[in-house]
C-alpha atoms as a PDB file:
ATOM      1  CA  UNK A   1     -41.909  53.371  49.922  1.00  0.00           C
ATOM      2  CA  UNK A   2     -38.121  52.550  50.472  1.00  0.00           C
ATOM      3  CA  UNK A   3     -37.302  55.551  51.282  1.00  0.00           C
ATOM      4  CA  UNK A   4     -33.670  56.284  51.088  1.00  0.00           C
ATOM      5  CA  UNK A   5     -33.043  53.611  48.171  1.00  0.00           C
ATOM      6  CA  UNK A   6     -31.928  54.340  44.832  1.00  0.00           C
ATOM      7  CA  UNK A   7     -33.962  53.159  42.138  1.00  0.00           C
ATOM      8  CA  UNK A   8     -32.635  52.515  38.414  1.00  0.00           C
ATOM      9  CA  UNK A   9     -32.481  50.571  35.693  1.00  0.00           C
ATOM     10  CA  UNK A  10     -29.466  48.221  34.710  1.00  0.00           C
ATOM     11  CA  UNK A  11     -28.393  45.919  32.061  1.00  0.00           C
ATOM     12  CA  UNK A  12     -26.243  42.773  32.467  1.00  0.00           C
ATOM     13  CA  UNK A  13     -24.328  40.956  30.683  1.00  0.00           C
ATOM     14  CA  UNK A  14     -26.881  38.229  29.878  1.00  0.00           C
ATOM     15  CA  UNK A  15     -28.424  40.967  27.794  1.00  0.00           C
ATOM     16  CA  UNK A  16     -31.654  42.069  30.129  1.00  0.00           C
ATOM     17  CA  UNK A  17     -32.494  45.217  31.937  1.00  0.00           C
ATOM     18  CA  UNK A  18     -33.265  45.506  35.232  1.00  0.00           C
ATOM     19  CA  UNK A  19     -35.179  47.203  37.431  1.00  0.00           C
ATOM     20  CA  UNK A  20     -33.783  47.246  40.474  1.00  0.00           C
ATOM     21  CA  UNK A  21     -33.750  49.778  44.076  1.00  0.00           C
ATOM     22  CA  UNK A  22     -30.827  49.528  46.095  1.00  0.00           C
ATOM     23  CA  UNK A  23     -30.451  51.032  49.705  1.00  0.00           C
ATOM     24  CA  UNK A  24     -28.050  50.715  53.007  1.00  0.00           C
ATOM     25  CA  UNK A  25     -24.694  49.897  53.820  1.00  0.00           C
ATOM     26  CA  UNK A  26     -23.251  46.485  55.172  1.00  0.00           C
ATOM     27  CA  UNK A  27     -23.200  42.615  53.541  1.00  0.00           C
ATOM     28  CA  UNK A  28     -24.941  42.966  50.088  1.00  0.00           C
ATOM     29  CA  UNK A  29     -28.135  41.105  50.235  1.00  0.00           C
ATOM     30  CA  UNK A  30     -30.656  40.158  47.564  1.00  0.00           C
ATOM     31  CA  UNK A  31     -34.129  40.160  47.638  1.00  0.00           C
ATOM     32  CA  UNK A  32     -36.316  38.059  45.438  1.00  0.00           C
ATOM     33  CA  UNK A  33     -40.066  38.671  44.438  1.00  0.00           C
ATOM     34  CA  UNK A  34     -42.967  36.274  43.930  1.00  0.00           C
ATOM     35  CA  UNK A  35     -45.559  36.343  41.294  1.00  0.00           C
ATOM     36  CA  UNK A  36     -47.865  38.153  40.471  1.00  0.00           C
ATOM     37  CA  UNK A  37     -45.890  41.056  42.119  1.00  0.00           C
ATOM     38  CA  UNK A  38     -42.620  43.508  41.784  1.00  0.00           C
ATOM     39  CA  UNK A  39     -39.721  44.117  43.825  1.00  0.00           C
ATOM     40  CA  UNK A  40     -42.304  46.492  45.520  1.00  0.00           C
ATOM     41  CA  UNK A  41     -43.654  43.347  48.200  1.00  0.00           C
ATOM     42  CA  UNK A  42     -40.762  44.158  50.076  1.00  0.00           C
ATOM     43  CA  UNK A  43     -41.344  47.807  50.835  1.00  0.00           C
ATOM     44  CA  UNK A  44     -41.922  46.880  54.693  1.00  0.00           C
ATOM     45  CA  UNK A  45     -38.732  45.004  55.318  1.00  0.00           C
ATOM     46  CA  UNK A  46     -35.828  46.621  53.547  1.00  0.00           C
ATOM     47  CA  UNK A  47     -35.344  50.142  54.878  1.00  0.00           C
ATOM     48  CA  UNK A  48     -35.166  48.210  58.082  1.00  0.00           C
ATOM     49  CA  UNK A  49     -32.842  45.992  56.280  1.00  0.00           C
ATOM     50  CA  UNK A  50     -30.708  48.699  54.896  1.00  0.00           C
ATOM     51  CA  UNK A  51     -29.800  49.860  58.283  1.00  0.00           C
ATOM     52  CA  UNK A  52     -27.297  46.446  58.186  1.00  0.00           C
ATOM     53  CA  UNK A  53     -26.801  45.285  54.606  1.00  0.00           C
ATOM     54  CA  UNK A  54     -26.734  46.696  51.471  1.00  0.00           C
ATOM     55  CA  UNK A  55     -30.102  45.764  50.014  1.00  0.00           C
ATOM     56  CA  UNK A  56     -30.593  45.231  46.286  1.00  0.00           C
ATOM     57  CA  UNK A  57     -34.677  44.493  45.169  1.00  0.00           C
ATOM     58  CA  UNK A  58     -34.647  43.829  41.374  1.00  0.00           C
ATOM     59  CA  UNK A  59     -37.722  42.726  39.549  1.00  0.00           C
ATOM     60  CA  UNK A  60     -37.446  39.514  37.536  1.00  0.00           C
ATOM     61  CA  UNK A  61     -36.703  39.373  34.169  1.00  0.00           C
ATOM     62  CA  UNK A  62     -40.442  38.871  32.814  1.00  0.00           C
ATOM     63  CA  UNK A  63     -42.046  40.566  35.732  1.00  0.00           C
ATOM     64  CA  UNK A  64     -42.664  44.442  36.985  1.00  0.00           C
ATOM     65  CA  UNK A  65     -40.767  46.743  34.661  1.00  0.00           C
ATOM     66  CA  UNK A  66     -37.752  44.542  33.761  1.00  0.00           C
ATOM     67  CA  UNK A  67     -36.958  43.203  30.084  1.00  0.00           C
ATOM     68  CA  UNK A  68     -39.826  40.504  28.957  1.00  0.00           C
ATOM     69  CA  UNK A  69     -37.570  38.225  26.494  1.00  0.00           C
ATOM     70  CA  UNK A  70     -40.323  37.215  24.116  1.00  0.00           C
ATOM     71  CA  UNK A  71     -41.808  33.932  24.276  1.00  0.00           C
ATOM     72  CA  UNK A  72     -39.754  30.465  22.468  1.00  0.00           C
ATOM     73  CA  UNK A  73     -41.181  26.985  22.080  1.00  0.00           C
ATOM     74  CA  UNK A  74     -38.910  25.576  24.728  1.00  0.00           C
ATOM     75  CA  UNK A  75     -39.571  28.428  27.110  1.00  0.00           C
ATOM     76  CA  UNK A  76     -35.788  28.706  28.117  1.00  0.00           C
ATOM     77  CA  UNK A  77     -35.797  32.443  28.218  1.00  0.00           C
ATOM     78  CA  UNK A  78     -37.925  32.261  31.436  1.00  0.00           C
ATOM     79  CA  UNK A  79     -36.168  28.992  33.160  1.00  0.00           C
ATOM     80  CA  UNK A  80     -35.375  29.602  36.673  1.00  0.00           C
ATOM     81  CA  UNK A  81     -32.021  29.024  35.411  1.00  0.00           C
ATOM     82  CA  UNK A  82     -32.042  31.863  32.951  1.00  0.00           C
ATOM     83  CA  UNK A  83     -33.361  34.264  35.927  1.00  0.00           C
ATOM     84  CA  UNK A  84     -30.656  33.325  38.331  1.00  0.00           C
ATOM     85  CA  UNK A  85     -28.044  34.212  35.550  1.00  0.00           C
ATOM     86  CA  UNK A  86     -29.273  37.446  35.413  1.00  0.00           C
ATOM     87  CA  UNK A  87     -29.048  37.915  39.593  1.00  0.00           C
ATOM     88  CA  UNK A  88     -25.373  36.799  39.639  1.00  0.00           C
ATOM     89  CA  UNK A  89     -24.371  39.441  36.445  1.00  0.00           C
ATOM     90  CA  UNK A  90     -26.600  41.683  38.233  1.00  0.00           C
ATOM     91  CA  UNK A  91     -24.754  41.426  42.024  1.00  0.00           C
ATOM     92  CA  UNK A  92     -21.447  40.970  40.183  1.00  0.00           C
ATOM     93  CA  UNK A  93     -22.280  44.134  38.260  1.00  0.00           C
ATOM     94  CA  UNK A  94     -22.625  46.175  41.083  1.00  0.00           C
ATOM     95  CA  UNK A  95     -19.262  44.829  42.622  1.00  0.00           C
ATOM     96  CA  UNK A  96     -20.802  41.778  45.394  1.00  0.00           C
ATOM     97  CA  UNK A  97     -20.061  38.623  43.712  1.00  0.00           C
ATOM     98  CA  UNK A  98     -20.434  36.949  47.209  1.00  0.00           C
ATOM     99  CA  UNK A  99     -24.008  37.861  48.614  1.00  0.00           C
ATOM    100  CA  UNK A 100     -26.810  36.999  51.107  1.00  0.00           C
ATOM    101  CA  UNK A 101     -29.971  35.820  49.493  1.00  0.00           C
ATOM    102  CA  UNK A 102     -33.319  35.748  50.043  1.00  0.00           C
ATOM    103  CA  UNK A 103     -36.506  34.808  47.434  1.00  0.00           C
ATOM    104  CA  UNK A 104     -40.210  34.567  48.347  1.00  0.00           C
ATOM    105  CA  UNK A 105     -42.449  32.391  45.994  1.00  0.00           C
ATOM    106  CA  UNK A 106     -40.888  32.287  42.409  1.00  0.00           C
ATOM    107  CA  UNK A 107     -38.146  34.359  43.613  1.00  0.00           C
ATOM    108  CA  UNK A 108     -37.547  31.309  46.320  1.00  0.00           C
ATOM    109  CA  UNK A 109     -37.471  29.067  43.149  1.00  0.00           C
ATOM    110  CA  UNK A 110     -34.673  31.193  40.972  1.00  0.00           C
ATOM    111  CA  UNK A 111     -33.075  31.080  44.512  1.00  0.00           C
ATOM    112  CA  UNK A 112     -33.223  27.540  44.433  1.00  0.00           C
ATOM    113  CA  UNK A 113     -31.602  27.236  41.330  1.00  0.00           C
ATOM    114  CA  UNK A 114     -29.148  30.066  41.510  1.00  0.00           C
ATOM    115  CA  UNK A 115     -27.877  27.811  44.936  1.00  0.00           C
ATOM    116  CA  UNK A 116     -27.405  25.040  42.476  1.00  0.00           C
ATOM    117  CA  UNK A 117     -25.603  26.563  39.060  1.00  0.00           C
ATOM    118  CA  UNK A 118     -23.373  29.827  41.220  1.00  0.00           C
ATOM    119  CA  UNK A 119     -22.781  28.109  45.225  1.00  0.00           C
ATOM    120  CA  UNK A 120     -19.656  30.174  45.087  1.00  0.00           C
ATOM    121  CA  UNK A 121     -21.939  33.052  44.919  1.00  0.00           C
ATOM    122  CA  UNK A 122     -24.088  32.644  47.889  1.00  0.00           C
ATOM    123  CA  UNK A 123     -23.224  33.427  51.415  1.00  0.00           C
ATOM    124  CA  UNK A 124     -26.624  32.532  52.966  1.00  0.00           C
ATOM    125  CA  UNK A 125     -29.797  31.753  51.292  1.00  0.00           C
ATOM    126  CA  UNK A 126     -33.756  32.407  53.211  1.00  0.00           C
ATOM    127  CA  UNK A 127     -36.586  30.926  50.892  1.00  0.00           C
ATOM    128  CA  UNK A 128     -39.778  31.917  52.008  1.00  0.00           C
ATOM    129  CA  UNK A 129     -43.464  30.037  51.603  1.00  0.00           C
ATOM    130  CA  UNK A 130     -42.098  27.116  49.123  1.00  0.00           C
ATOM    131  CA  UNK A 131     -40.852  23.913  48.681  1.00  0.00           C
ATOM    132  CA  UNK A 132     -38.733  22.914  45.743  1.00  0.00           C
ATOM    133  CA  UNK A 133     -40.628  22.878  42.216  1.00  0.00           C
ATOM    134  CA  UNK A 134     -39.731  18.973  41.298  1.00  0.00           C
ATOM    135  CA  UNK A 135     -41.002  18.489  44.931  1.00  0.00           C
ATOM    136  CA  UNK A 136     -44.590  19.824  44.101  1.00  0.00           C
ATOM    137  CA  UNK A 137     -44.946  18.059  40.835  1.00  0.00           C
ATOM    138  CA  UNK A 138     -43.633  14.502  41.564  1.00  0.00           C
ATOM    139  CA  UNK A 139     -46.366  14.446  44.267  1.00  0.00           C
ATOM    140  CA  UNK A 140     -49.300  16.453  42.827  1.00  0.00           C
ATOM    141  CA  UNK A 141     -52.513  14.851  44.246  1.00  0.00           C
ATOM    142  CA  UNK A 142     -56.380  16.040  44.355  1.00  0.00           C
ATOM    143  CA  UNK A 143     -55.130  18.667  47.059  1.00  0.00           C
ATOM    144  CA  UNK A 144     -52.541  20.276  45.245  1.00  0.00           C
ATOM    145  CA  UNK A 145     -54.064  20.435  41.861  1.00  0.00           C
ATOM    146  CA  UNK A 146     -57.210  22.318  43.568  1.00  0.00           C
ATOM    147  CA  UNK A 147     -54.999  24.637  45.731  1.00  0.00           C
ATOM    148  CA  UNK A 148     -52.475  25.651  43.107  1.00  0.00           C
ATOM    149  CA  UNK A 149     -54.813  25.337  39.854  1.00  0.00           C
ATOM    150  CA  UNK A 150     -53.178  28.479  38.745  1.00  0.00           C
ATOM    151  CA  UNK A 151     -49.794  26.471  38.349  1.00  0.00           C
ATOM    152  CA  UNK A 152     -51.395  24.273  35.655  1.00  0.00           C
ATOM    153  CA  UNK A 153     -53.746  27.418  33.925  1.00  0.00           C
ATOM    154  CA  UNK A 154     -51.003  29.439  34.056  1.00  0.00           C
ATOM    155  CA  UNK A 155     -48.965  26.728  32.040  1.00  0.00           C
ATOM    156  CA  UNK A 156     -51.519  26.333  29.269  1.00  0.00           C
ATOM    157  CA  UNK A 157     -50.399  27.014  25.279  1.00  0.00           C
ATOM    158  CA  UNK A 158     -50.428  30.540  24.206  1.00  0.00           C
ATOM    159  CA  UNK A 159     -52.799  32.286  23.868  1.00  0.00           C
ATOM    160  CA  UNK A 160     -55.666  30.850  26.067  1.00  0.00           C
ATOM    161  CA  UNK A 161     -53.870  32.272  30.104  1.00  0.00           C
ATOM    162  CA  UNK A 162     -52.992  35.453  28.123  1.00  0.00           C
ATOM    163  CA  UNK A 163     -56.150  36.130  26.560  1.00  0.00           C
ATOM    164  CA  UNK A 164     -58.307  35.432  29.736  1.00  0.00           C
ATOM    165  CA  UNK A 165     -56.411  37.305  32.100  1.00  0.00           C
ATOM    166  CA  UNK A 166     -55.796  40.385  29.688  1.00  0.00           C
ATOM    167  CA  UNK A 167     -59.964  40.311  30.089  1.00  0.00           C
ATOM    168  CA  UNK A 168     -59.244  41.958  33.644  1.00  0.00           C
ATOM    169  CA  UNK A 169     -55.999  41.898  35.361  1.00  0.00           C
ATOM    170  CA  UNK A 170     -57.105  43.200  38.493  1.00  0.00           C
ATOM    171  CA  UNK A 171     -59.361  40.580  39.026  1.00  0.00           C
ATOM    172  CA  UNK A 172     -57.146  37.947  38.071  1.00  0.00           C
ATOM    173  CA  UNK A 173     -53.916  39.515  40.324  1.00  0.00           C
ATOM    174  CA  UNK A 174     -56.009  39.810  43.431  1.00  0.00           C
ATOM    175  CA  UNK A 175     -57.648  36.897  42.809  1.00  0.00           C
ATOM    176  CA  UNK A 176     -54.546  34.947  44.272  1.00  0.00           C
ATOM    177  CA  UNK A 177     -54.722  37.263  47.446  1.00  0.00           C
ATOM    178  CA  UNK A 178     -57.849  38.948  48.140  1.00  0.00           C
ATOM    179  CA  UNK A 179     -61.295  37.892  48.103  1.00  0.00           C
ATOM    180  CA  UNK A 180     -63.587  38.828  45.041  1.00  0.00           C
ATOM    181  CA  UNK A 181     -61.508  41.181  43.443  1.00  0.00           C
ATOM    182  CA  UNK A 182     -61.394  42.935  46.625  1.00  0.00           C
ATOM    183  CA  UNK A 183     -57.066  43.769  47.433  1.00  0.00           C
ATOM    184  CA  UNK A 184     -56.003  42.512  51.276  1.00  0.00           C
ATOM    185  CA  UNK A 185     -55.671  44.647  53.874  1.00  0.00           C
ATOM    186  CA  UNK A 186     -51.608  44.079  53.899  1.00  0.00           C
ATOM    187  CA  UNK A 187     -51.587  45.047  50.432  1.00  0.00           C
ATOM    188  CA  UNK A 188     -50.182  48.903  50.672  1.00  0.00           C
ATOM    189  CA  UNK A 189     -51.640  50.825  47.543  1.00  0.00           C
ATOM    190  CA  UNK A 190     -48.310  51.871  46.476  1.00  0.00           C
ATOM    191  CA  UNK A 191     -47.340  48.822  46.243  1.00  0.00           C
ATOM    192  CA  UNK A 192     -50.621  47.443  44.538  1.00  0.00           C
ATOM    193  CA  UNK A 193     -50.066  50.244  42.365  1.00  0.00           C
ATOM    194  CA  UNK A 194     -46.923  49.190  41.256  1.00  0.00           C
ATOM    195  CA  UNK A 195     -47.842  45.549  40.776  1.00  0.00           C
ATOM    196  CA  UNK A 196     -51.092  46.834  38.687  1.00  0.00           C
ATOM    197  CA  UNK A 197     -48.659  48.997  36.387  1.00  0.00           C
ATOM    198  CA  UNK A 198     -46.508  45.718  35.855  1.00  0.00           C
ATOM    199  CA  UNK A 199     -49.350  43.866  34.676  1.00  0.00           C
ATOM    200  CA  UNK A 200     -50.230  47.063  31.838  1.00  0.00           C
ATOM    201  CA  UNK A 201     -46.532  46.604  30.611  1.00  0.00           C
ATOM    202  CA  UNK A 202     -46.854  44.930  27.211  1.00  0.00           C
ATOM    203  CA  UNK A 203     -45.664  41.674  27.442  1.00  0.00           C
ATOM    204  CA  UNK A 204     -45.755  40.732  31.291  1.00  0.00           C
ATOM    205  CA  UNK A 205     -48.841  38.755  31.491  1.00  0.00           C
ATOM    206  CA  UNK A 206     -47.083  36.482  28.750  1.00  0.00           C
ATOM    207  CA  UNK A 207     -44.087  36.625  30.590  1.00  0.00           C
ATOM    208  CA  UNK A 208     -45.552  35.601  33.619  1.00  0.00           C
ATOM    209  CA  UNK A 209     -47.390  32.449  31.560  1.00  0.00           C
ATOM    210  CA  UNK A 210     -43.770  31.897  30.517  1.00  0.00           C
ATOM    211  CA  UNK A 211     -42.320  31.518  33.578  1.00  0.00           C
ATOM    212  CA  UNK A 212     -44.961  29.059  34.697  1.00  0.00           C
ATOM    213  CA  UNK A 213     -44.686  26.812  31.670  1.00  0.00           C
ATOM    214  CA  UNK A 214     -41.074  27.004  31.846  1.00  0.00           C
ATOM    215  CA  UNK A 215     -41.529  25.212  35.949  1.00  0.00           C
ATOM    216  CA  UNK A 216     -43.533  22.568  34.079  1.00  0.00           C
ATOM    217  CA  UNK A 217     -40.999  21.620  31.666  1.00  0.00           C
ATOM    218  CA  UNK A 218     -37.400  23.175  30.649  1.00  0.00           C
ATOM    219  CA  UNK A 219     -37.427  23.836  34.687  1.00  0.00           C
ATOM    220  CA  UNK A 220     -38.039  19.772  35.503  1.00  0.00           C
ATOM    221  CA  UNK A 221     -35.573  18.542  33.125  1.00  0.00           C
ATOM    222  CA  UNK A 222     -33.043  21.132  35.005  1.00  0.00           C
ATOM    223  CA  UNK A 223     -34.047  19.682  38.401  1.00  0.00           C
ATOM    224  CA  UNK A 224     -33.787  16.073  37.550  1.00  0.00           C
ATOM    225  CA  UNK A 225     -30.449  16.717  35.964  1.00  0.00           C
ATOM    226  CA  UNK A 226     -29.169  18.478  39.614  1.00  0.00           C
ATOM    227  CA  UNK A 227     -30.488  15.738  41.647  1.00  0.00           C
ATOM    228  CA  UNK A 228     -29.005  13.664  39.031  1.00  0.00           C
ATOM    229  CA  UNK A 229     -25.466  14.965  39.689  1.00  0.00           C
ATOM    230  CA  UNK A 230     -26.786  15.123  43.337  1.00  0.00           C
ATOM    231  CA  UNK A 231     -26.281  18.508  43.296  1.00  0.00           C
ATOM    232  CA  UNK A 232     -27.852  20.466  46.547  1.00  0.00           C
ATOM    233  CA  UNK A 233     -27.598  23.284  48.328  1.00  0.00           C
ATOM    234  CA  UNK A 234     -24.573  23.910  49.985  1.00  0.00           C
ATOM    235  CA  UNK A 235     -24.967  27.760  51.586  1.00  0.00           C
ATOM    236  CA  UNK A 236     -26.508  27.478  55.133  1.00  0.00           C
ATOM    237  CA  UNK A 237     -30.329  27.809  54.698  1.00  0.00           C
ATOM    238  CA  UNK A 238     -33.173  29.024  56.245  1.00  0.00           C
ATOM    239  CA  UNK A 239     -36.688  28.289  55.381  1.00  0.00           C
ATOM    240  CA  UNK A 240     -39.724  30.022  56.515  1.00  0.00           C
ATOM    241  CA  UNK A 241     -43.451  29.884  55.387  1.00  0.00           C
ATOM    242  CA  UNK A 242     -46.697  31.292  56.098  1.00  0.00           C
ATOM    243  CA  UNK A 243     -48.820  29.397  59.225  1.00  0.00           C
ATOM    244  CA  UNK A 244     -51.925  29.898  58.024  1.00  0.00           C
ATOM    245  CA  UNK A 245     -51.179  29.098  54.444  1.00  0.00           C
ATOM    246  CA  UNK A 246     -50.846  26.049  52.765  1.00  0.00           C
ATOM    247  CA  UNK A 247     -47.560  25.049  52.472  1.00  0.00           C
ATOM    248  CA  UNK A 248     -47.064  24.601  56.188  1.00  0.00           C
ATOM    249  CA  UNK A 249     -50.673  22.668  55.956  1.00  0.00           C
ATOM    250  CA  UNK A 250     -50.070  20.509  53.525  1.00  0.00           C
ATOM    251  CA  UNK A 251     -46.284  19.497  53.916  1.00  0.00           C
ATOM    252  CA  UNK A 252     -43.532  18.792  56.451  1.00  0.00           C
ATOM    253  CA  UNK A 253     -41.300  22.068  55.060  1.00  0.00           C
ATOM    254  CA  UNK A 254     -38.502  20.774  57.412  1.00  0.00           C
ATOM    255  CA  UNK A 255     -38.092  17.322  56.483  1.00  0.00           C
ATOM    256  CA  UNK A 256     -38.400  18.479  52.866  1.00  0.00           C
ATOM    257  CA  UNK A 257     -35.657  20.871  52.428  1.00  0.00           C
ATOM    258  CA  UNK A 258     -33.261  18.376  53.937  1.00  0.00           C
ATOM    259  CA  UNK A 259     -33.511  16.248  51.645  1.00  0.00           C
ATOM    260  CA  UNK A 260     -32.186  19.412  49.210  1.00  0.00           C
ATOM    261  CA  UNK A 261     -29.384  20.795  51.536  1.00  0.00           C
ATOM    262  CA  UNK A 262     -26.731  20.141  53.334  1.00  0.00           C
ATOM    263  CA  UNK A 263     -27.242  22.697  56.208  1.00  0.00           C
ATOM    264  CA  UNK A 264     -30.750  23.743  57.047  1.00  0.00           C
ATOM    265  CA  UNK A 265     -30.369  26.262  59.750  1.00  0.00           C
ATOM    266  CA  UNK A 266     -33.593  27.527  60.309  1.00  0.00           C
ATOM    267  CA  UNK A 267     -36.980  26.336  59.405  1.00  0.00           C
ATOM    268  CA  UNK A 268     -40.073  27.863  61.101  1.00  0.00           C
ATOM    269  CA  UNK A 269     -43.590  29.101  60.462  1.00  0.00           C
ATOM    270  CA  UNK A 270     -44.603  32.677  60.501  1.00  0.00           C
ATOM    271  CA  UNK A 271     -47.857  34.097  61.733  1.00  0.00           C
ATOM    272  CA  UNK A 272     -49.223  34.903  58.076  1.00  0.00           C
ATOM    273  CA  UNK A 273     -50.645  33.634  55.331  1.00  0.00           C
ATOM    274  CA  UNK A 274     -48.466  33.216  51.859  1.00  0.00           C
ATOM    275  CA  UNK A 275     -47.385  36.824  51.556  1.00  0.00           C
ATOM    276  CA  UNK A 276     -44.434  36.741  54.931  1.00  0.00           C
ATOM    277  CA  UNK A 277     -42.619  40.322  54.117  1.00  0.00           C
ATOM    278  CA  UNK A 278     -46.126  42.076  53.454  1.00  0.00           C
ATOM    279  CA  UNK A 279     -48.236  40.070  56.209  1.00  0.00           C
ATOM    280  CA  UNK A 280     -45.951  40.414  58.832  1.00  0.00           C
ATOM    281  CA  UNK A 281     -43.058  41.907  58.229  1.00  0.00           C
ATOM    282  CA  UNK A 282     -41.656  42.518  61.928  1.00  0.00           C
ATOM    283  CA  UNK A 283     -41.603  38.195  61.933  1.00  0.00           C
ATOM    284  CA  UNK A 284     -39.829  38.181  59.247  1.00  0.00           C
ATOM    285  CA  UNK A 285     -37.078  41.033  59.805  1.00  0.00           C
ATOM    286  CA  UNK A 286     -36.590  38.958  63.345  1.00  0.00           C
ATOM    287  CA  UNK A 287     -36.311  35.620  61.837  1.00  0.00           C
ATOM    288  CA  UNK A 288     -33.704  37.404  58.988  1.00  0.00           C
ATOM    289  CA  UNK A 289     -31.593  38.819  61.893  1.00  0.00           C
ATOM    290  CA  UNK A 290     -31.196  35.508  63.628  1.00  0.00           C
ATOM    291  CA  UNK A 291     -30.232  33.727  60.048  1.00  0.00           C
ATOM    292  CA  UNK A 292     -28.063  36.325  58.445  1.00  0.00           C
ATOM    293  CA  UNK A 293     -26.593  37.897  61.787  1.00  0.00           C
END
């Protein structure tokens, strides 16, 4: 996997180290990973990426084998807001304090909010398979509350997530994509591999707990005070999401977004399910080259 990319490990200036692979040559761009993965999910997409941009794939602070801040009764460490902090000392770090940026799943969501606290810093921003956190919750019904039930386990007190999934990760990580504990098909075993390791690390299933009950409180209180301010986003956007998932199913993505940013450029479905850049990676790489140009 990424052949031709770099990988390291780097601290920033809020204090947490970073994994990160970097690759290419061209407009830096920023990828973003979902949970319960690493920067790994985009092995299909950036060495084709990397023939136009200089692509930079950290893992999240909390996730893969980045620092895991331990837990706090507020669970600040692991607000979105917290996250994006680290991606703009990270890309300022490395010299692009301008970039491109792109963020599938919770990645999308420190995207989000990284448009909202740094707009000088981003160019362009794709978020892929989401719509905006405060969206979700101010309009949970039956539907929701079935079809993302890991949103509100996940967000539980300590230690009851922790201790259950600790029982058997691999059941519990591909029981959000495969079927009985059996991994997809678009699931490369390097990069399974990789995600599996993450989960060993001590501390990342917490982290990952973290993150979730940070979006169900600390995270909320952020978004209310940015729509507050009426604060959205002000880089052109592009949204895309998975057909035959179920954000596409269950929302009008679109109409959505607008009502969070000033210029949505592109919005359209991709023949996939939730994971785009693993599912179908050629739709995606198209749909990137229209957007980012």
């Amino acid at each position: 996997m990424f052949e031709g990319f770099r990988l390291e490990d780097v601290t920033v200036e809020t204090g947490i180290t970073l994994r990160l692979r970097t690759g290419g040559s061209g407009p830096p761009l920023l990828l973003l990973h979902g949970n319960p993965q690493t920067h790994a999910m985009w092995h299909r997409v950036a060495p084709a990426l990397a023939r136009r941009f200089t692509v930079i794939c950290p893992d999240l602070r909390g996730y893969g084998f980045s620092s895991k801040p331990p837990p706090s009764a507020d669970h600040a460490a692991y607000a979105k807001r917290a996250m994006a902090a680290d991606m703009v000392a990270l890309m300022r770090q490395v010299g692009h304090p301008r970039f491109l940026l792109a963020g599938h799943d919770r990645g999308a969501r420190v995207s989000h909010r990284l448009c909202l606290d740094h707009p000088q810093a981003v160019e362009k921003v794709a978020l892929l398979d989401i719509i905006p956190t405060l969206e979700h919750f101010e309009h949970t019904d039956m539907a929701f509350a079935m079809g993302y039930y890991h949103w509100f386990f996940l967000a539980q007190p300590a230690p009851l997530p922790e201790t259950m999934i600790a029982a058997d990760p691999r059941f519990w990580l591909l029981s959000h994509s495969g079927k009985h504990g059996v991994p997809p098909d678009f699931f490369s075993p390097e990069a399974l591999a990789d995600y599996l390791a993450a989960l060993d690390r001590p501390g990342t299933i917490t982290a990952i707990c973290e993150d979730y009950r940070a979006a169900a409180t600390i995270d909320l209180v952020h978004d209310r005070e940015s729509r507050a301010a009426g604060a959205r986003i002000t880089a052109p956007l592009a949204v895309l999401w998975g057909a035959k998932g179920r954000v596409g199913g269950w929302y009008d993505v679109p109409a959505i977004w607008r009502g969070y940013a000033n210029d949505l450029r592109l919005a359209e479905p991709v023949a996939s399910g939730h994971y785009l850049a693993e599912e179908a990676p050629e739709a995606v790489l198209e749909a990137f080259a229209r957007f980012f140009g």
